[in-house]
Structures are given as structure tokens and as C-alpha cells.
Protein backbone atom coordinates (compact mmCIF):
# COMPACT_ATOMS: atom_id res chain seq x y z
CA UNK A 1 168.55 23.90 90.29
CA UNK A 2 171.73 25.17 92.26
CA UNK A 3 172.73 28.63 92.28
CA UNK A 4 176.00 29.71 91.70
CA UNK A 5 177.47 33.24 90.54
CA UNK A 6 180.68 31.76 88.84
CA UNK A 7 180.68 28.04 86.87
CA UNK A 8 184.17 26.99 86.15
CA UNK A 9 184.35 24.08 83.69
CA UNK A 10 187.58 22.08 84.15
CA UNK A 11 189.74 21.49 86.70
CA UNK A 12 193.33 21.56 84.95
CA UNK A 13 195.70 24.75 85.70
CA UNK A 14 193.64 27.48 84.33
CA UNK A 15 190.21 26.39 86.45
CA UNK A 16 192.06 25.96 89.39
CA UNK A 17 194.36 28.99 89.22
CA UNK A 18 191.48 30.85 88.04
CA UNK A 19 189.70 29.31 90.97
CA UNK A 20 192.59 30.43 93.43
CA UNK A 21 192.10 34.26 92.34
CA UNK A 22 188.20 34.14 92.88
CA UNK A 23 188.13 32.40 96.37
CA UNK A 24 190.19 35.85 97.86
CA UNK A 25 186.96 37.27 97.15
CA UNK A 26 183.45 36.55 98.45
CA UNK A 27 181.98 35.45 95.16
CA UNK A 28 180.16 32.15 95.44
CA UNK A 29 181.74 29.69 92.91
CA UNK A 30 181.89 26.13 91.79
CA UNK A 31 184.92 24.17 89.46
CA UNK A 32 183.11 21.46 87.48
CA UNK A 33 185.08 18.69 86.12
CA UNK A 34 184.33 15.60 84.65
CA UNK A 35 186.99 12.86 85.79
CA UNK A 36 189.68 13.92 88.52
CA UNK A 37 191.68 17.07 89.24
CA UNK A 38 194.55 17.48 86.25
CA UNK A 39 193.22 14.22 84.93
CA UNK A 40 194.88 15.46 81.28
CA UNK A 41 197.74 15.42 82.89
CA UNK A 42 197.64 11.39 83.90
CA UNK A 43 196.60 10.73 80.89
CA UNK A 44 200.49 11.87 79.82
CA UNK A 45 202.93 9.38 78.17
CA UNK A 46 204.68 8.21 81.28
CA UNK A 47 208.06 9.62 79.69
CA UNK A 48 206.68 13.43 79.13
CA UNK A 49 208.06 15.93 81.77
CA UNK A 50 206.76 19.94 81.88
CA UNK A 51 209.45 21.57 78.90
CA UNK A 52 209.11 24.87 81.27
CA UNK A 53 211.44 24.49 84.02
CA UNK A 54 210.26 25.28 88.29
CA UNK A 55 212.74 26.84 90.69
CA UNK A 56 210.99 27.98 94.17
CA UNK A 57 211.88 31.40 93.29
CA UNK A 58 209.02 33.12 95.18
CA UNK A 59 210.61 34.56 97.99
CA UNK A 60 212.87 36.64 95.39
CA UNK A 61 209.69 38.36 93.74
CA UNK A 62 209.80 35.25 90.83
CA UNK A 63 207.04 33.17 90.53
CA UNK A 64 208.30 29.60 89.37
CA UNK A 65 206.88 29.46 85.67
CA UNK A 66 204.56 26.45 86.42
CA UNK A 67 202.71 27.70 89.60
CA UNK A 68 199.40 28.18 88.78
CA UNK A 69 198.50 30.75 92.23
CA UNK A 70 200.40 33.11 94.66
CA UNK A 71 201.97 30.93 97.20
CA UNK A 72 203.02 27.99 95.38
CA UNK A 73 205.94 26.42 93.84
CA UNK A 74 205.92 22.79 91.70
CA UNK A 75 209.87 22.88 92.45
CA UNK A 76 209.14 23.15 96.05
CA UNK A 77 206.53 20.56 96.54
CA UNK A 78 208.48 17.60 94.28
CA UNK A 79 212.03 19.26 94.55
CA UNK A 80 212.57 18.93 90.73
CA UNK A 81 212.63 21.67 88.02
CA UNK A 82 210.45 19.40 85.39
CA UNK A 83 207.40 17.12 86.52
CA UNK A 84 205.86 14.14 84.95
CA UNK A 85 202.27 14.56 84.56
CA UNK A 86 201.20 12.80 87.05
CA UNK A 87 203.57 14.77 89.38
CA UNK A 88 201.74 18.10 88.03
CA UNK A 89 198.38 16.66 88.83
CA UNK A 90 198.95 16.09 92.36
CA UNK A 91 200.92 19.54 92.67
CA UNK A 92 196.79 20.47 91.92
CA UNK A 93 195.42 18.81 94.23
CA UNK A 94 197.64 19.98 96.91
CA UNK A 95 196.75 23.40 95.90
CA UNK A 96 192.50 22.82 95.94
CA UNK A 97 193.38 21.20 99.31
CA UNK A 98 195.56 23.77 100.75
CA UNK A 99 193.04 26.73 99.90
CA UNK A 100 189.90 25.04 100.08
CA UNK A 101 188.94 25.81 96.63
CA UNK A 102 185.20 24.60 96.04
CA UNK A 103 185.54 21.56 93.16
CA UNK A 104 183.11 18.92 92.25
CA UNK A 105 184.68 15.72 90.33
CA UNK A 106 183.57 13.43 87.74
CA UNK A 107 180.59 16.01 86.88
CA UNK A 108 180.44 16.05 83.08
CA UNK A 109 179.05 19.10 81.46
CA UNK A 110 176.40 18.38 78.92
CA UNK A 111 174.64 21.30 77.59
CA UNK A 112 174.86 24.85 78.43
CA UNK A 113 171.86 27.42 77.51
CA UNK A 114 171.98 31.20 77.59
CA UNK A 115 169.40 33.11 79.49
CA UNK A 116 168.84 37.05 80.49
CA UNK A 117 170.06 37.16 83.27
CA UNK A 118 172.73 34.03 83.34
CA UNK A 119 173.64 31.02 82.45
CA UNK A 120 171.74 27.23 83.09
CA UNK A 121 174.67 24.12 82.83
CA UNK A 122 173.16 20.75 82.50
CA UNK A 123 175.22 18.15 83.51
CA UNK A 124 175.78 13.98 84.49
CA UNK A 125 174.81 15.00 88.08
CA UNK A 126 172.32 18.19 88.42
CA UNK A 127 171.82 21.17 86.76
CA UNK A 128 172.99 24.83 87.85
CA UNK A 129 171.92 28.38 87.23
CA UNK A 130 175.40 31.26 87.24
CA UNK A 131 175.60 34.46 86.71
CA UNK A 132 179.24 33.96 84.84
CA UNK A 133 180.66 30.83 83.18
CA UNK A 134 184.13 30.81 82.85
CA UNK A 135 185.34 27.59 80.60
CA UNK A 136 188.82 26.41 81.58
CA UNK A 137 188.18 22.83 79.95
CA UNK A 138 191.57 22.54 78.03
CA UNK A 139 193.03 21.08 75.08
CA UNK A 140 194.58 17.62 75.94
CA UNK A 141 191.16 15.55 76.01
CA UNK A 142 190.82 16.90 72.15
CA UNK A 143 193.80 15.63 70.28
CA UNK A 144 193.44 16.84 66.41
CA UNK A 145 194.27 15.60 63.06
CA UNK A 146 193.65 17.91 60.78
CA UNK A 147 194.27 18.58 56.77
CA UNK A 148 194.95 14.71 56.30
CA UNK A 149 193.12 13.01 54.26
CA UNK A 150 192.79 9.24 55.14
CA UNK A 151 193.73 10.50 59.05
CA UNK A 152 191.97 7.40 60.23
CA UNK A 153 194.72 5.29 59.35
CA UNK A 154 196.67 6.83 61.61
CA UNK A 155 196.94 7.47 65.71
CA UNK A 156 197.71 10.94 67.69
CA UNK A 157 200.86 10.59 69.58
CA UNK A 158 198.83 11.56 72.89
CA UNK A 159 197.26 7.92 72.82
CA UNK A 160 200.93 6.55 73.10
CA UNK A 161 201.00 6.91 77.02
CA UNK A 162 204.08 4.13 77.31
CA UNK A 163 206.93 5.21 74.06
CA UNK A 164 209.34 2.16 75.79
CA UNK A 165 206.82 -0.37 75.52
CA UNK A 166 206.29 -0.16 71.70
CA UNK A 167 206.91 -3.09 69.22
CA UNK A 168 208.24 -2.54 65.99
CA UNK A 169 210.32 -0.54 63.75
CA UNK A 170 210.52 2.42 61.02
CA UNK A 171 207.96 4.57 62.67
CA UNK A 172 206.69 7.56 61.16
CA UNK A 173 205.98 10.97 62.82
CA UNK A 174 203.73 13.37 61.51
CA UNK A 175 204.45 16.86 63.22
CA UNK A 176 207.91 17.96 64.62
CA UNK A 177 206.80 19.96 67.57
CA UNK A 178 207.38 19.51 71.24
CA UNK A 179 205.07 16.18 71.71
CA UNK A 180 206.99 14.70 68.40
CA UNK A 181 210.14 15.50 69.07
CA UNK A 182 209.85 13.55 72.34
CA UNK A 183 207.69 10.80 70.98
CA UNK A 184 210.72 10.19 68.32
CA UNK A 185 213.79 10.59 70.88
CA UNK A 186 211.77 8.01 73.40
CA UNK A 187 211.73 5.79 70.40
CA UNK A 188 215.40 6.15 69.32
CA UNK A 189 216.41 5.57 73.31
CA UNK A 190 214.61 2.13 72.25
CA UNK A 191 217.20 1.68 69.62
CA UNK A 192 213.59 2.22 67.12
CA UNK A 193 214.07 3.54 63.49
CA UNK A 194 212.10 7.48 63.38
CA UNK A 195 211.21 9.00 60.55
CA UNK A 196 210.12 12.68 61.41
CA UNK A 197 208.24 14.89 58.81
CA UNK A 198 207.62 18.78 59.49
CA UNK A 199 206.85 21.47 56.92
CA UNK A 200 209.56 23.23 58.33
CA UNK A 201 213.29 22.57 59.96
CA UNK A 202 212.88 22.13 63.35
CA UNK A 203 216.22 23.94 64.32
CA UNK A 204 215.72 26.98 62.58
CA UNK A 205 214.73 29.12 64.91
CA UNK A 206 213.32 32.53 63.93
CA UNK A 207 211.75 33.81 67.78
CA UNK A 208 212.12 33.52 71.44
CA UNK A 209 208.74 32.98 71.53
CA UNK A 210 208.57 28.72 72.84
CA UNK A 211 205.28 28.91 71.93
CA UNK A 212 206.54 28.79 68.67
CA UNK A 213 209.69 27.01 68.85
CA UNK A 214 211.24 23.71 70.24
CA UNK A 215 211.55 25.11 74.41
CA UNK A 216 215.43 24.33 75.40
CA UNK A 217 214.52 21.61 77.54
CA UNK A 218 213.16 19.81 74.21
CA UNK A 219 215.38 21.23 71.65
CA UNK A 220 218.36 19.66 74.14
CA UNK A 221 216.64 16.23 73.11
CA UNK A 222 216.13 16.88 69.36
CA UNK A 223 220.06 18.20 69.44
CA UNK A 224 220.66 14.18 70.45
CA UNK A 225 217.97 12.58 68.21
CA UNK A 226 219.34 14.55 65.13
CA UNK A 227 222.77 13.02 65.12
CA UNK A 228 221.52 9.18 65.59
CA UNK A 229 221.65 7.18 62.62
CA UNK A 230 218.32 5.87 63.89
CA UNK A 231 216.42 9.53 62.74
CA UNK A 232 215.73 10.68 59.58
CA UNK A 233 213.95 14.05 59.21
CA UNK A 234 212.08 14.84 56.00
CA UNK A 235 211.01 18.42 55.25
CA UNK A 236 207.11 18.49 53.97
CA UNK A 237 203.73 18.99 54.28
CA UNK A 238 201.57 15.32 54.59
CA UNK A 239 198.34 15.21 51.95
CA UNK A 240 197.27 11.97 52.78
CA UNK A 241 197.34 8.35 54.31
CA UNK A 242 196.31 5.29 53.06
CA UNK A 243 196.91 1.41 53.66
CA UNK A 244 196.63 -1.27 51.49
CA UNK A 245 198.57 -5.26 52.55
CA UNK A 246 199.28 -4.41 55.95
CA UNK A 247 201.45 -1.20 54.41
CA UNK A 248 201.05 2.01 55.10
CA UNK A 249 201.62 4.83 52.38
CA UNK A 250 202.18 8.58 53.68
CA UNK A 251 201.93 10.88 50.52
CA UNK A 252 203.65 14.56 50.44
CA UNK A 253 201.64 17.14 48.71
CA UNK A 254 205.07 17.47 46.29
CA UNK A 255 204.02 13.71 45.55
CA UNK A 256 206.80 12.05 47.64
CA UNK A 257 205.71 8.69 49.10
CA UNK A 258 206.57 6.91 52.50
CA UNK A 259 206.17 3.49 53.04
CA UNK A 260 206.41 1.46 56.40
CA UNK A 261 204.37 -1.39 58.54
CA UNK A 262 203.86 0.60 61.63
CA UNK A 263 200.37 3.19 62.22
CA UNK A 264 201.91 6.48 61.27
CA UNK A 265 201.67 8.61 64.28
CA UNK A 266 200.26 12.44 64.02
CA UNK A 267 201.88 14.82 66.44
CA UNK A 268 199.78 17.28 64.98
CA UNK A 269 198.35 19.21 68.48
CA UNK A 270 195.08 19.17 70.38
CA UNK A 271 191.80 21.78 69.88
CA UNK A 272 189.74 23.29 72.48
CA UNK A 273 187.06 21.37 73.92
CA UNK A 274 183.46 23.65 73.09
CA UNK A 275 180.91 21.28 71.74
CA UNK A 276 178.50 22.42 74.56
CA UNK A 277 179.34 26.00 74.26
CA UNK A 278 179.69 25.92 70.33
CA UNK A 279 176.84 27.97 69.56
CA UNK A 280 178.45 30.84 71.82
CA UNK A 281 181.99 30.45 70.03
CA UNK A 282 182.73 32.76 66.55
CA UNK A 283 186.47 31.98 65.52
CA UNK A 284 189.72 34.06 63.93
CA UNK A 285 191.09 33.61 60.80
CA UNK A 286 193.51 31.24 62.29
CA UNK A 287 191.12 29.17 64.01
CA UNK A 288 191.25 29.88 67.47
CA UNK A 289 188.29 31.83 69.69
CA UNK A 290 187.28 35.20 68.95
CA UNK A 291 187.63 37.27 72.32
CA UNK A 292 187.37 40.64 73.69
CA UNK A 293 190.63 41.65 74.64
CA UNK A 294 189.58 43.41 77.73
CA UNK A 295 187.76 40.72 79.18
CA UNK A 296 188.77 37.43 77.37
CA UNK A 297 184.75 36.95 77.21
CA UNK A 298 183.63 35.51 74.12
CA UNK A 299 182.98 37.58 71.31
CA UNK A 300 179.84 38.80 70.85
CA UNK A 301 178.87 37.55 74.55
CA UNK A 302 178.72 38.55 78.01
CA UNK A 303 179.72 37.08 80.83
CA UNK A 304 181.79 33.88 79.87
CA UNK A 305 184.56 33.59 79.61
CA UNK A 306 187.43 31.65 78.02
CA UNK A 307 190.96 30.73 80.77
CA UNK A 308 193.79 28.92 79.11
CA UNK A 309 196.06 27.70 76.46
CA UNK A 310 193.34 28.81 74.21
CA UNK A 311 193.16 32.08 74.64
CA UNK A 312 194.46 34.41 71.54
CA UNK A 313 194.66 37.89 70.99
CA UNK A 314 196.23 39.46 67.92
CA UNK A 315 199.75 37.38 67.17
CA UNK A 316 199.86 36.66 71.27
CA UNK A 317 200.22 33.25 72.06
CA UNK A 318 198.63 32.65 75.89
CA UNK A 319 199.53 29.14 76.21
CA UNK A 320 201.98 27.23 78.80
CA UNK A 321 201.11 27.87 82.13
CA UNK A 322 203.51 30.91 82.91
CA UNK A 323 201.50 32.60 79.99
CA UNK A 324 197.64 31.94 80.47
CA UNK A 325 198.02 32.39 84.19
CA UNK A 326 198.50 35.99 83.41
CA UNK A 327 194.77 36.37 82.09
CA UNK A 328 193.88 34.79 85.82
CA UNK A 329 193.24 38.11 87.21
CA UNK A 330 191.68 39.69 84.07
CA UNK A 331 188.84 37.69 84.23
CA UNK A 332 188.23 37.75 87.86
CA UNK A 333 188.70 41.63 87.87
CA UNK A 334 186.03 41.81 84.98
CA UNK A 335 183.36 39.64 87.66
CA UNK A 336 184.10 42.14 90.57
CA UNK A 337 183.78 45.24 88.70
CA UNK A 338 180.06 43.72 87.82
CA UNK A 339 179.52 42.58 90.87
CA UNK A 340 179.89 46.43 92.21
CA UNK A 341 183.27 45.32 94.57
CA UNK A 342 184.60 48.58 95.23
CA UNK A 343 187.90 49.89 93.34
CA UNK A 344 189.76 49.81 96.77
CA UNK A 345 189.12 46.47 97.50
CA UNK A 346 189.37 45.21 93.56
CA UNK A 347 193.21 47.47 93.10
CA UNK A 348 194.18 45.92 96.46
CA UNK A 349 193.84 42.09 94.73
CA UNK A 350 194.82 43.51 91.25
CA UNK A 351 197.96 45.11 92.48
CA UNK A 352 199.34 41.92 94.42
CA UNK A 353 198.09 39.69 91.05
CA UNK A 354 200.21 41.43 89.01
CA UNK A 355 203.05 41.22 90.87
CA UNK A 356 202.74 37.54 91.23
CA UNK A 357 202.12 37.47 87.55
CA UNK A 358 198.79 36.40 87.48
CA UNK A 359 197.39 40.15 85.74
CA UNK A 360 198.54 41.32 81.83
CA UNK A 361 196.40 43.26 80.77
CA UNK A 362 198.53 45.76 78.71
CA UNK A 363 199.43 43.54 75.39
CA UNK A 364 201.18 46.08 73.68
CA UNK A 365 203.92 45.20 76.18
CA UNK A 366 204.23 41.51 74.82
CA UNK A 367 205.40 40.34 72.44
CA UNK A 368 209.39 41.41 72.63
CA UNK A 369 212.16 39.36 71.51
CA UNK A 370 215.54 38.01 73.23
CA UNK A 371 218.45 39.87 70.97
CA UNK A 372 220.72 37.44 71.86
């Protein structure tokens, strides 16, 4: 058994910035992850670029929106404003290299069992004994199709990783959010028939809030998409898919049919990976974790905790990296206040978190709108 006081599962942008906040302390740590450093992030469609733009802003008090630690800036490292995935993924690496952060690749967590004093985590490799588990293991690696009947007929747009390389015509998308409208303007750049369906217009936008809206970078792209005579959009919710002659046949709930000879493709998000932590999960009304606001532990538990796009409280929305990185120092104040670190010592890290943006702990201060 090795000892550990912090497990981190996953090493994506919320283990490692997590990662970044704990090694200014002296708590003993460990990142566990199961294939490479940002490996969700290769596993992009080669065409997919961050929608949140960088600028290496840092020196003005700005944190680019897709650093993940103090220090750091994506736009500085690749001079670009928005990466490719595989871009991101090394921007990681750089950053475990450049602060030493303690990682351990292609170590797959298998089970994870509660104890009085801690936590054990079995895994590929050995097993380990912490005090605190903090589960950063992201969304990507869990696409979902949900509310679909027949959704084996069909394939989640994150399995497309090359759009230009695709045969055919009169594709189908299932989902008009950020990964479809891409998925259906890479296809129309291939001179491809799209049909799009989305319960909702696309371009009526009701928030500022781009985790519920088309980001500008992406909306700039359906703007184009929208007036090809390649695109067809079709307000409604999908009931069901079914095949029969080498045909495919999408059904509306209001009845409607679609017909066409390619795999429909479901744009319809990812889910967060907790099948070893299940038992230790209760859920909202909407689905996502159940957390103490204070802490982001898991309701009902103590002392693990959930970092990244995952993370809910009330209508908030803590995904893209520029918003779960602001939970970073939440977490990692929660651990040194048990750990009996002084309040000196814990306001001196707090204070220079917060203004790097990695510590929000106030949520009655999010949540405003642009007015214009």
C-alpha cells in the first residue's frame, strides 16, 4: 500500500491545475491517470480548436481564460489565441514539467473503498491509501446519448476525430451545440449536405452565459453554415432511430420523419466519468452531482472531492476552463484548513489565488448578465 494525503484522479486541466495549487503547499500528493497527460484532448477531431480565446494577458492582472495555474499562458507558449487539442495537451505537459507536479501515467483507477480514516484506490498498477480524493477525471472519455430510443444506430460526434475525411452525403446531426455546430460546418467546408436538428434555434440567444449559448468563436461559424444551401436546420426534439435496407429513419416526437443513408450522428454531450466512485455520488434534479457548496465535496461525504466541468451549484454552470479553475483554490483551502495549516500561511495562498482567478467562493456574485 502507498500512502498519500491527496489522490487526484485525472490528469486533464482540473487535476493538473488543481495539482498546481496543492504543490505551493507541503501536502504529499499524487495525479493518477490512466493513458497520457490531456489524453481527452488528443483524442479531439483534428479540426476542433478551444471556442475560449488566450491572450498572454498576465502581466496586466488578466489571466488568459485557458491557463489552468498562476504563471502560465496557452497564447504565450503556441502564440495563438485558440489551440487544437493536441496543442492544449502539450501546453499540460509543459506545465507538470515546469513545476514538477507529482503525476503517474497510464494508472487506471479501478475501485475506490471508503474507510474511517481515508480513502483505499485500487488500481492497474498498485493500490494507495489518502486521506482526500479529489476526482478531476472529466467528461470527454464519456460521450452520452441519452433519451433516444434505438441510440445504437447511431455514433457520438466525438468518435469523428477526422470531419474532412468522411464519405458520403445528407448527414444528420442530432444536437446543435458547440461540438455540432462544428461537426456540420467541417462537413459543409467538404461541400457535404447537413441536416442539423435542435429543440431549440440555435441563434436565439437569451444569456451571456457560453455555457449556455453558441461562444462567438463558434457562433462566427454557424453565422457561415446557416446561409449555405448545403444546411438545413430543423427545429425538434429526436424520439427515436431505427434502420431498416441500409436506411436510416430519425423520428421527431411531433411524428416528423428523416430519412438518409449515412449513421446519424448525436452531438448530444458527454457525462462524468464515476463508475468507481458511484456509490459515493447522490445527483440533482438535473442530473449532475450533488455538492456542498463550501467545499465542492460530495454530498453527504467527506473528504472528496469533485474539480471540473462537472461541478454545479444552484443554476451555476462551472464548466470551460476559465470557470472550474475558479473552484481550484476552494478545494485546496478546504485540505489545509484540515490539515491544521495556519490562517496566515492558508490567506497568504488564498489571497494571491483569487487574484489569479483560481478562488470563487462567493456565488451570489455569479451569475450577472452582459446588458449589451
Amino acid at each position: 500500500m502507498i500512502y498519500y494525503d491527496v489522490i487526484i484522479v485525472g490528469a486533464g486541466p482540473a487535476g493538473i491545475g488543481v495539482a498546481s495549487l496543492l504543490s505551493q503547499s507541503n501536502i504529499n500528493y499524487l495525479v493518477l491517470e490512466k493513458n497520457e497527460i490531456g489524453n481527452s484532448f488528443l483524442q479531439w477531431p483534428k479540426s476542433m480548436e478551444m471556442i475560449t480565446p488566450s491572450f498572454p494577458s498576465n502581466a496586466f492582472g488578466q489571466i488568459d481564460l485557458n491557463s489552468i495555474c498562476e504563471g502560465s499562458s496557452p497564447a504565450f507558449s503556441f502564440n495563438k489565441e485558440h489551440l487544437t487539442g493536441e496543442e492544449y495537451s502539450e501546453y499540460l505537459d509543459l506545465i507538470s514539467d515546469h513545476f514538477e507536479l507529482k503525476t503517474q501515467t497510464h494508472t487506471e483507477v479501478k475501485t475506490v473503498q471508503k474507510k474511517e480514516n481515508g480513502w483505499i484506490i485500487n488500481t492497474n498498477t498498485d493500490n494507495y491509501f489518502a486521506k482526500y480524493i479529489i476526482w478531476a477525471a472529466g467528461e470527454f472519455q464519456n460521450p452520452q446519448i441519452r433519451n433516444i430510443k434505438g441510440s445504437e444506430h447511431c455514433i457520438h460526434s466525438s468518435f469523428i476525430k477526422y470531419p474532412n475525411q468522411i464519405q458520403g452525403n445528407n448527414f444528420v446531426i442530432i444536437g446543435g451545440y458547440g461540438s455540432g455546430v462544428q461537426l456540420a460546418y467541417d462537413l459543409i467546408q467538404n461541400k457535404q449536405k447537413v441536416t442539423l436538428i435542435n429543440p431549440f434555434k440555435i441563434d436565439d440567444v437569451s444569456t451571456s452565459d457560453p455555457s449556455r449559448v453558441l461562444s462567438p468563436y463558434t457562433f462566427n461559424k454557424y453565422e457561415k453554415l446557416k446561409n449555405s444551401k448545403l444546411y438545413t436546420e430543423i427545429l425538434g426534439e429526436v424520439d427515436s432511430v431505427s434502420t431498416s435496407e441500409d436506411i436510416y429513419q430519425i423520428k421527431l416526437k411531433d411524428k416528423t420523419v428523416i430519412k438518409t443513408e449515412q449513421i446519424p450522428i448525436c452531438a448530444t454531450g458527454f457525462s462524468l466519468v464515476k463508475e468507481p466512485i458511484k456509490e459515493f455520488i447522490s445527483f440533482r434534479d438535473d442530473g449532475s452531482p450533488n455538492l456542498i457548496p463550501e467545499t465542492d465535496e460530495f454530498f453527504g461525504q467527506k473528504n472528496i472531492y469533485l474539480s471540473g466541468p462537472s461541478v454545479r451549484h444552484d443554476d451555476h454552470i462551472f464548466c470551460f476552463i476559465y470557470k472550474f479553475r475558479q473552484r481550484f483554490g476552494v478545494i485546496v483551502e478546504d485540505i489545509m484548513k484540515k490539515e491544521k495549516y495556519s490562517d496566515k500561511n492558508i490567506s497568504l495562498l488564498v489571497d494571491s489565488w483569487k487574484r489569479n482567478g483560481m478562488y470563487l467562493s462567493d456565488l451570489s456574485c455569479c451569475g450577472e448578465e452582459c446588458v449589451c
